[in-house]
Structures are given as structure tokens and as C-alpha cells.
C-alpha atoms as a PDB file:
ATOM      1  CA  UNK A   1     -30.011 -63.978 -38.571  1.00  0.00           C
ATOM      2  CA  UNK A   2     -30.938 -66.038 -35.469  1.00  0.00           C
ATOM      3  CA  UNK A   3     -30.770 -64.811 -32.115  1.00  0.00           C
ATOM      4  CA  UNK A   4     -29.296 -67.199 -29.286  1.00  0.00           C
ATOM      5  CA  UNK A   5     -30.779 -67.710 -26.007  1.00  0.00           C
ATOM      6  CA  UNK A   6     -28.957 -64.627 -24.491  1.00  0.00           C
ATOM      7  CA  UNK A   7     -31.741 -62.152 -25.806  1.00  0.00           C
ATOM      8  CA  UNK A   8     -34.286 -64.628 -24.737  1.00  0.00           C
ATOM      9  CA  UNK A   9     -33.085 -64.833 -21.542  1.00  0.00           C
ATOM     10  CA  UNK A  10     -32.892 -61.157 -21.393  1.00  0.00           C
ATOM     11  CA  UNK A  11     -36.582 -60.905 -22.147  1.00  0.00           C
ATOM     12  CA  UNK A  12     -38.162 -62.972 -20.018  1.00  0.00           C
ATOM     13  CA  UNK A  13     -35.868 -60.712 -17.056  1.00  0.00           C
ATOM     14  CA  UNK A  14     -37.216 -57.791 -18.309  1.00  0.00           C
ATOM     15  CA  UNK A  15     -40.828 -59.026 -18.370  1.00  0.00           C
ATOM     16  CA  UNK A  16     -40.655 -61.007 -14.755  1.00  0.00           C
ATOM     17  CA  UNK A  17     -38.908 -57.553 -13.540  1.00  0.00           C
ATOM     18  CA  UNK A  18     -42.189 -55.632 -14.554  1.00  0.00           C
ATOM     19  CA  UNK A  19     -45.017 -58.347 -13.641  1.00  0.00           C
ATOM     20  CA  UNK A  20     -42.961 -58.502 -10.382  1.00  0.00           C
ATOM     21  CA  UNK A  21     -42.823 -54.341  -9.647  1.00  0.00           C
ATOM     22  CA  UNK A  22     -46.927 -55.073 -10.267  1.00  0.00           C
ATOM     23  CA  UNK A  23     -47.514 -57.683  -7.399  1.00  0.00           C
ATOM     24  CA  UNK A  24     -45.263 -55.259  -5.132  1.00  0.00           C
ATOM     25  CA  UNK A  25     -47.386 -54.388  -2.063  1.00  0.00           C
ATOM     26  CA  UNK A  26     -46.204 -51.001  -0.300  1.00  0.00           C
ATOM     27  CA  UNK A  27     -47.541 -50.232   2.836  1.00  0.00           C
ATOM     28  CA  UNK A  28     -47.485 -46.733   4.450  1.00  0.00           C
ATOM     29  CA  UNK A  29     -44.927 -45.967   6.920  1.00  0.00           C
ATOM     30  CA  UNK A  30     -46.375 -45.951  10.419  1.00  0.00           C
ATOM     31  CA  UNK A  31     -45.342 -42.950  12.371  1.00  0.00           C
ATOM     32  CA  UNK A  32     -43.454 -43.934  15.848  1.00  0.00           C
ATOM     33  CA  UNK A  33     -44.949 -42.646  19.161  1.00  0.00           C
ATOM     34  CA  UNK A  34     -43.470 -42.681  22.564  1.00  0.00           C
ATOM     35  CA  UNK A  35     -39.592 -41.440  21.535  1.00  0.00           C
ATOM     36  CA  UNK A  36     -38.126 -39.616  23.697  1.00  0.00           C
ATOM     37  CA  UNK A  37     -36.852 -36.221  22.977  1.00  0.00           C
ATOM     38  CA  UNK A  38     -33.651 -35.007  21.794  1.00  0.00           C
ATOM     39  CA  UNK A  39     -32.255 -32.922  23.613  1.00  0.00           C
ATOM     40  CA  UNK A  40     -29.205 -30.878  21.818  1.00  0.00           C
ATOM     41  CA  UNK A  41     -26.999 -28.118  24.534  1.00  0.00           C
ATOM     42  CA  UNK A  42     -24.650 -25.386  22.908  1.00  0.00           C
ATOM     43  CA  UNK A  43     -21.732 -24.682  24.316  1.00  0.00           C
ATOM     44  CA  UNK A  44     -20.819 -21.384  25.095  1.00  0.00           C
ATOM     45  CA  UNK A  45     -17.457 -21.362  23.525  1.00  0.00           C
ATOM     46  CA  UNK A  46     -19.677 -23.054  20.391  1.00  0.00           C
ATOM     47  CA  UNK A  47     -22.046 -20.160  20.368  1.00  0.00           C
ATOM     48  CA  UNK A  48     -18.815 -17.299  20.363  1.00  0.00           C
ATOM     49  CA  UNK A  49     -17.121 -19.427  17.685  1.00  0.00           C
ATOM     50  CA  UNK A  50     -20.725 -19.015  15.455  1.00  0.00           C
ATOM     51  CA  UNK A  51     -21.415 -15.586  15.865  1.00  0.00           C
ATOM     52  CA  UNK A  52     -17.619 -14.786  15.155  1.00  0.00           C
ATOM     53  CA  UNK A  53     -18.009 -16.508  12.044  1.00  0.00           C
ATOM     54  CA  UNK A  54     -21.506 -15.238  11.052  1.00  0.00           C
ATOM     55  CA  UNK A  55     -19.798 -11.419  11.745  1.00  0.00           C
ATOM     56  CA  UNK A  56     -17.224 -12.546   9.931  1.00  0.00           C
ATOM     57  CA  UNK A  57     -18.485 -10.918   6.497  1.00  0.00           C
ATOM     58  CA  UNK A  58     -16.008 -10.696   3.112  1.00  0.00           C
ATOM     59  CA  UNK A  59     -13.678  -7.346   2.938  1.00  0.00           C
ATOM     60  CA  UNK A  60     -14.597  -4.869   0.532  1.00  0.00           C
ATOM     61  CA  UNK A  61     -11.713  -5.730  -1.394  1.00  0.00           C
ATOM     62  CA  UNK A  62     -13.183  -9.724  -1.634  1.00  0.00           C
ATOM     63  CA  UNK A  63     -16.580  -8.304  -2.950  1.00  0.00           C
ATOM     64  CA  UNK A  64     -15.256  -6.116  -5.537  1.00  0.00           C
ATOM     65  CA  UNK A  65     -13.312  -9.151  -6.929  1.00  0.00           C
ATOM     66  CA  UNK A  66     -16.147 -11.112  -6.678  1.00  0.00           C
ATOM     67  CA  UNK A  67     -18.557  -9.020  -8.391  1.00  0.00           C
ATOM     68  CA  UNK A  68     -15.726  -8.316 -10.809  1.00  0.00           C
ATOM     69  CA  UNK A  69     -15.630 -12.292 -11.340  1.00  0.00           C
ATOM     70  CA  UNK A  70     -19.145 -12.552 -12.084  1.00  0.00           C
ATOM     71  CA  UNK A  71     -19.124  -9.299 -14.316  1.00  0.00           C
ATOM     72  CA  UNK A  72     -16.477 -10.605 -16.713  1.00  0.00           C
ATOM     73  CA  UNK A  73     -14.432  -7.548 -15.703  1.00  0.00           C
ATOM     74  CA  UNK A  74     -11.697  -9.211 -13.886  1.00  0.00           C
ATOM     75  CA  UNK A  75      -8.359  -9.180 -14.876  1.00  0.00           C
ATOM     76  CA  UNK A  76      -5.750 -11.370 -13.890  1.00  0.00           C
ATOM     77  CA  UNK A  77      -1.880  -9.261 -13.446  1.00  0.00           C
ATOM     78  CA  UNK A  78       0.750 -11.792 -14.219  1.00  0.00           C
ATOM     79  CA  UNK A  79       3.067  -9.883 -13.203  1.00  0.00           C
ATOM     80  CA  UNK A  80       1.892  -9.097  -9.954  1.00  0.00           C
ATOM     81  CA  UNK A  81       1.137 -13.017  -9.645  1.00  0.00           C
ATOM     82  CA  UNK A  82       4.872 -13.059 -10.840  1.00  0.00           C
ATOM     83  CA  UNK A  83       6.040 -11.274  -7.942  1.00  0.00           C
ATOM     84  CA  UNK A  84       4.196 -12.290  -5.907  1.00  0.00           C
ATOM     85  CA  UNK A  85       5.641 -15.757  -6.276  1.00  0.00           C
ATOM     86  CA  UNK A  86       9.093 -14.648  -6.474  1.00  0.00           C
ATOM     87  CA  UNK A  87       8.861 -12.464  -3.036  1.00  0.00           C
ATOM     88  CA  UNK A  88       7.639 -16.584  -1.568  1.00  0.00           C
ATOM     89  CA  UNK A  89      10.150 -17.933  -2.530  1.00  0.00           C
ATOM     90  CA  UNK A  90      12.419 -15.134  -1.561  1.00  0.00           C
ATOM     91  CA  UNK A  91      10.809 -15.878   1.637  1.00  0.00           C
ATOM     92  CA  UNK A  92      11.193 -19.775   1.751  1.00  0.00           C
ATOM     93  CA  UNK A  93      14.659 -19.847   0.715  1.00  0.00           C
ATOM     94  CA  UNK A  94      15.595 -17.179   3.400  1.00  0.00           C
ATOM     95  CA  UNK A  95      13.931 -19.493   5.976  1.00  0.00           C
ATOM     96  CA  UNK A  96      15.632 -22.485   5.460  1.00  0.00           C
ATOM     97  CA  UNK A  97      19.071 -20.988   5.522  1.00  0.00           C
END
């Protein structure tokens, strides 16, 4: 079985690649002096919005569920999921009349 010039070409690729990562100089990066500052201001209305939503902690109900989820203890209702998709559309349908 002969192999063509494709695999030959392939080679030589391969071994230029490698003799070439050799020859590859890197030099360190030099730090930069003189920048200026940055210089970052927080709104008020910014700072309410972040501690509303760092107060903001899951319900009871929302941590029970989840440590239910990670237990393997939670069970899905289908027919509360049942209802509860019949009372939206109940609700869509009533809206659009």
C-alpha cells in the first residue's frame, strides 16, 4: 500500500509546527506605569436597587422545594399543575372577551 503525498505533506506540517513552537521567543509582559486611575461612582438609586436585592432572600416555601429538589423528595402534583393551567386559561380567555 503506498501512501500519496497528502500524508507527507501532513508530516512535514506537523514537524515545522513543533521545530517552529521551539524557536518561539516569549518575552515577559512589562507592567504599565503612569495610568491614571479609575474612578467608578454609585448611584444612590444603584445602591437601594442592590441592597433590595441582596435582602431579597428565597421564601420559606422556595427553600423547602429546593431542599426537597436536591433530597429526591419532591413530588410533582399533576393535578394541581392541571389546574393550575386550566384556572390560566380560564383567565386568558375571560380577558380577551
Amino acid at each position: 500500500m503506498k501512501i500519496g503525498n497528502g500524508y507527507n505533506s501532513y508530516l512535514k506540517a506537523i514537524q515545522k509546527d513543533t521545530t517552529h513552537k521551539e524557536t518561539i521567543k516569549t518575552e515577559p509582559l512589562k507592567p504599565r506605569v503612569n495610568e491614571a486611575a479609575v474612578k467608578v461612582e454609585i448611584s444612590e438609586e444603584a445602591k437601594r436597587l442592590a441592597e433590595k436585592t441582596i435582602a431579597s432572600a428565597p421564601s420559606a416555601k422556595a427553600q423547602e422545594i429546593k431542599a426537597a429538589i436536591q433530597n429526591g423528595t419532591y413530588k410533582v402534583s399533576a393535578e394541581n399543575i392541571a389546574a393550575g393551567m386550566m384556572k390560566a386559561m380560564e383567565e386568558q380567555g375571560a380577558g380577551s372577551e
